[in-house]
C-alpha atoms as a PDB file:
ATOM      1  CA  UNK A   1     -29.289  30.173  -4.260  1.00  0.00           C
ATOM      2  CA  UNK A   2     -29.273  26.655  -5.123  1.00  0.00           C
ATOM      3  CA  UNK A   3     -26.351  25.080  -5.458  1.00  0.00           C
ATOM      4  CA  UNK A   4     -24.845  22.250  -8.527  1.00  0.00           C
ATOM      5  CA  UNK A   5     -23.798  18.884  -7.238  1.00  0.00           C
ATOM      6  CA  UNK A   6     -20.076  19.983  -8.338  1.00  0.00           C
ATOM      7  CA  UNK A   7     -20.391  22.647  -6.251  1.00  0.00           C
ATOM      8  CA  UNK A   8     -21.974  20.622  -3.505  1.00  0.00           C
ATOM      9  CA  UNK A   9     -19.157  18.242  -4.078  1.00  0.00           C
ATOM     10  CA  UNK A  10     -16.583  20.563  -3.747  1.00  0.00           C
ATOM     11  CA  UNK A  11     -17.740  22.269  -0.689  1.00  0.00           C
ATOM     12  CA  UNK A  12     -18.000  18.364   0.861  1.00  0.00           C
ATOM     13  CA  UNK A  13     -14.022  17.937   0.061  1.00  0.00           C
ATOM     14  CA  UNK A  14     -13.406  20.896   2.080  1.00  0.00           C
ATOM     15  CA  UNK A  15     -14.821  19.942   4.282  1.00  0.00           C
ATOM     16  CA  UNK A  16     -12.882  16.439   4.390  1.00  0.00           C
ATOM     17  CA  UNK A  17      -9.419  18.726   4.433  1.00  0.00           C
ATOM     18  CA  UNK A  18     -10.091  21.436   6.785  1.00  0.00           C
ATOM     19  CA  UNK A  19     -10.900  18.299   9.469  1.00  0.00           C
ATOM     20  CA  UNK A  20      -7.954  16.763   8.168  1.00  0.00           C
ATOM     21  CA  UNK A  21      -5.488  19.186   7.489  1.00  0.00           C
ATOM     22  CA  UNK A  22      -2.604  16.709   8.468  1.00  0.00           C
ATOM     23  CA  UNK A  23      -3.485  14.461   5.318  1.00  0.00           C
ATOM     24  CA  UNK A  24      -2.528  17.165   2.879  1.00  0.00           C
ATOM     25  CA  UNK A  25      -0.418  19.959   1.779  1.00  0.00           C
ATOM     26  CA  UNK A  26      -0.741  22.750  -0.732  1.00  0.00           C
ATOM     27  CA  UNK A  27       1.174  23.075  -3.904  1.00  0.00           C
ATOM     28  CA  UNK A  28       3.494  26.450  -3.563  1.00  0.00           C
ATOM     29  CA  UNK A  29       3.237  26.133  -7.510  1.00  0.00           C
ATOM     30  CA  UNK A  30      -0.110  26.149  -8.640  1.00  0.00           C
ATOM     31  CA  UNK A  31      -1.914  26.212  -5.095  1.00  0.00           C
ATOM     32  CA  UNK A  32      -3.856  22.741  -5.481  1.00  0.00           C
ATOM     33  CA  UNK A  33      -4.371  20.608  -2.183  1.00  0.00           C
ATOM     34  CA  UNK A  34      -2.312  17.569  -2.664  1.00  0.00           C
ATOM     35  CA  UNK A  35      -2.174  14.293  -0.097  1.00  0.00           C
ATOM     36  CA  UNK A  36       0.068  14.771   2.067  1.00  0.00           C
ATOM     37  CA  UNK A  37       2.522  11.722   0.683  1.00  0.00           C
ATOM     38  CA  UNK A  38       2.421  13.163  -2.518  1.00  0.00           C
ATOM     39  CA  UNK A  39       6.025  13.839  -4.454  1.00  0.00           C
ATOM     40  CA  UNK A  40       5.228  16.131  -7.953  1.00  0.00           C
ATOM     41  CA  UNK A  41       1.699  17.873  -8.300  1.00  0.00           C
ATOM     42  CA  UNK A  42      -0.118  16.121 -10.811  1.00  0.00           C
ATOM     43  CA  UNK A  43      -1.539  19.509 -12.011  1.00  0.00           C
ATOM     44  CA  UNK A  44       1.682  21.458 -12.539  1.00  0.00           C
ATOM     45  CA  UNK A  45       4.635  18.635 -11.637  1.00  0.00           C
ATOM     46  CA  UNK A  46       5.836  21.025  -9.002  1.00  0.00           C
ATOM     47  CA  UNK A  47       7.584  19.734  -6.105  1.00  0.00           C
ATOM     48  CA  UNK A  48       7.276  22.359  -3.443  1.00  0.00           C
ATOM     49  CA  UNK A  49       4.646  22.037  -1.254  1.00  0.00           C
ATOM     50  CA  UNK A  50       3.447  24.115   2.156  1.00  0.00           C
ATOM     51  CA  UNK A  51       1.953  21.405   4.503  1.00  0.00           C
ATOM     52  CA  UNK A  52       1.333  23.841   7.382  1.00  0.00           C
ATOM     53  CA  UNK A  53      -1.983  23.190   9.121  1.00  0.00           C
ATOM     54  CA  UNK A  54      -3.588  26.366   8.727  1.00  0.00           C
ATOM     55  CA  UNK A  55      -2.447  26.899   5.145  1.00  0.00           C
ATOM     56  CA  UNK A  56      -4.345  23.899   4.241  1.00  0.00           C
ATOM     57  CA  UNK A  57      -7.659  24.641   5.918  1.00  0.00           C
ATOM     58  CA  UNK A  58      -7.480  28.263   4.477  1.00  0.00           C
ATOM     59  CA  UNK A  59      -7.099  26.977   0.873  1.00  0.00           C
ATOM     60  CA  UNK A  60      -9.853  24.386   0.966  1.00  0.00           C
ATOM     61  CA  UNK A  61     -12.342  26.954   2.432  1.00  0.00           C
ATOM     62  CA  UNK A  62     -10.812  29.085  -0.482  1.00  0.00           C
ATOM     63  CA  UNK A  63     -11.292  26.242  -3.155  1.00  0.00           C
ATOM     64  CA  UNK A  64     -14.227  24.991  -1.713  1.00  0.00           C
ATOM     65  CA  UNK A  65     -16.044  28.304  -2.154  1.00  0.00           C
ATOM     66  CA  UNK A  66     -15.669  28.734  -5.792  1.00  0.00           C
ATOM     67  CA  UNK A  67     -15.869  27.241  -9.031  1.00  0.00           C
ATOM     68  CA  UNK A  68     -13.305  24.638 -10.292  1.00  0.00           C
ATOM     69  CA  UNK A  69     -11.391  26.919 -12.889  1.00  0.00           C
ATOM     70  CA  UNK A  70      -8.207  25.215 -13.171  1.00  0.00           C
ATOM     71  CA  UNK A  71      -7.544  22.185 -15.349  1.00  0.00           C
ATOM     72  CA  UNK A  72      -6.601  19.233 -13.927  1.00  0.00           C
ATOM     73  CA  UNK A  73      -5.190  15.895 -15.082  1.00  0.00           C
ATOM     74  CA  UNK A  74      -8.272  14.014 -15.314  1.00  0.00           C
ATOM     75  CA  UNK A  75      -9.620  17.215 -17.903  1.00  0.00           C
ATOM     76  CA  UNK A  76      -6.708  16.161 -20.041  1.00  0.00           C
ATOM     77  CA  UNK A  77      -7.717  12.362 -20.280  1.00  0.00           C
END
């Protein structure tokens, strides 16, 4: 199976956070990876966020495994 070059793009930023799990944190609203100095999601505005080491690496090996299907703010430019 051969995969796109979003896919292969999206499996590289997983990559990039589950070796750097300290730079992020995950977005208890809509489950998006955020940096970790981030204030509001820009995909939802929430403002809770789970910046625990393992729950970061599990999402990006999550998100980096499937297909983008949310929107995000760039979709709505």
């Amino acid at each position: 199976m051969t995969s796109t070059p979003q896919q292969q793009s999206r499996i590289e930023k997983a990559k990039e956070i589950a070796n750097n799990p300290g730079n992020y944190k995950v977005c208890e609203g809509c489950d998006s990876i955020v940096g970790s100095g981030t204030h509001i999601c820009p995909n939802c505005h929430g403002y809770r966020f789970d910046p625990e080491a393992s729950r970061v690496v599990d999402q990006a090996v999550w998100l980096g495994c499937r297909e983008q299907t949310s929107v995000t703010a760039e979709d709505l430019i």
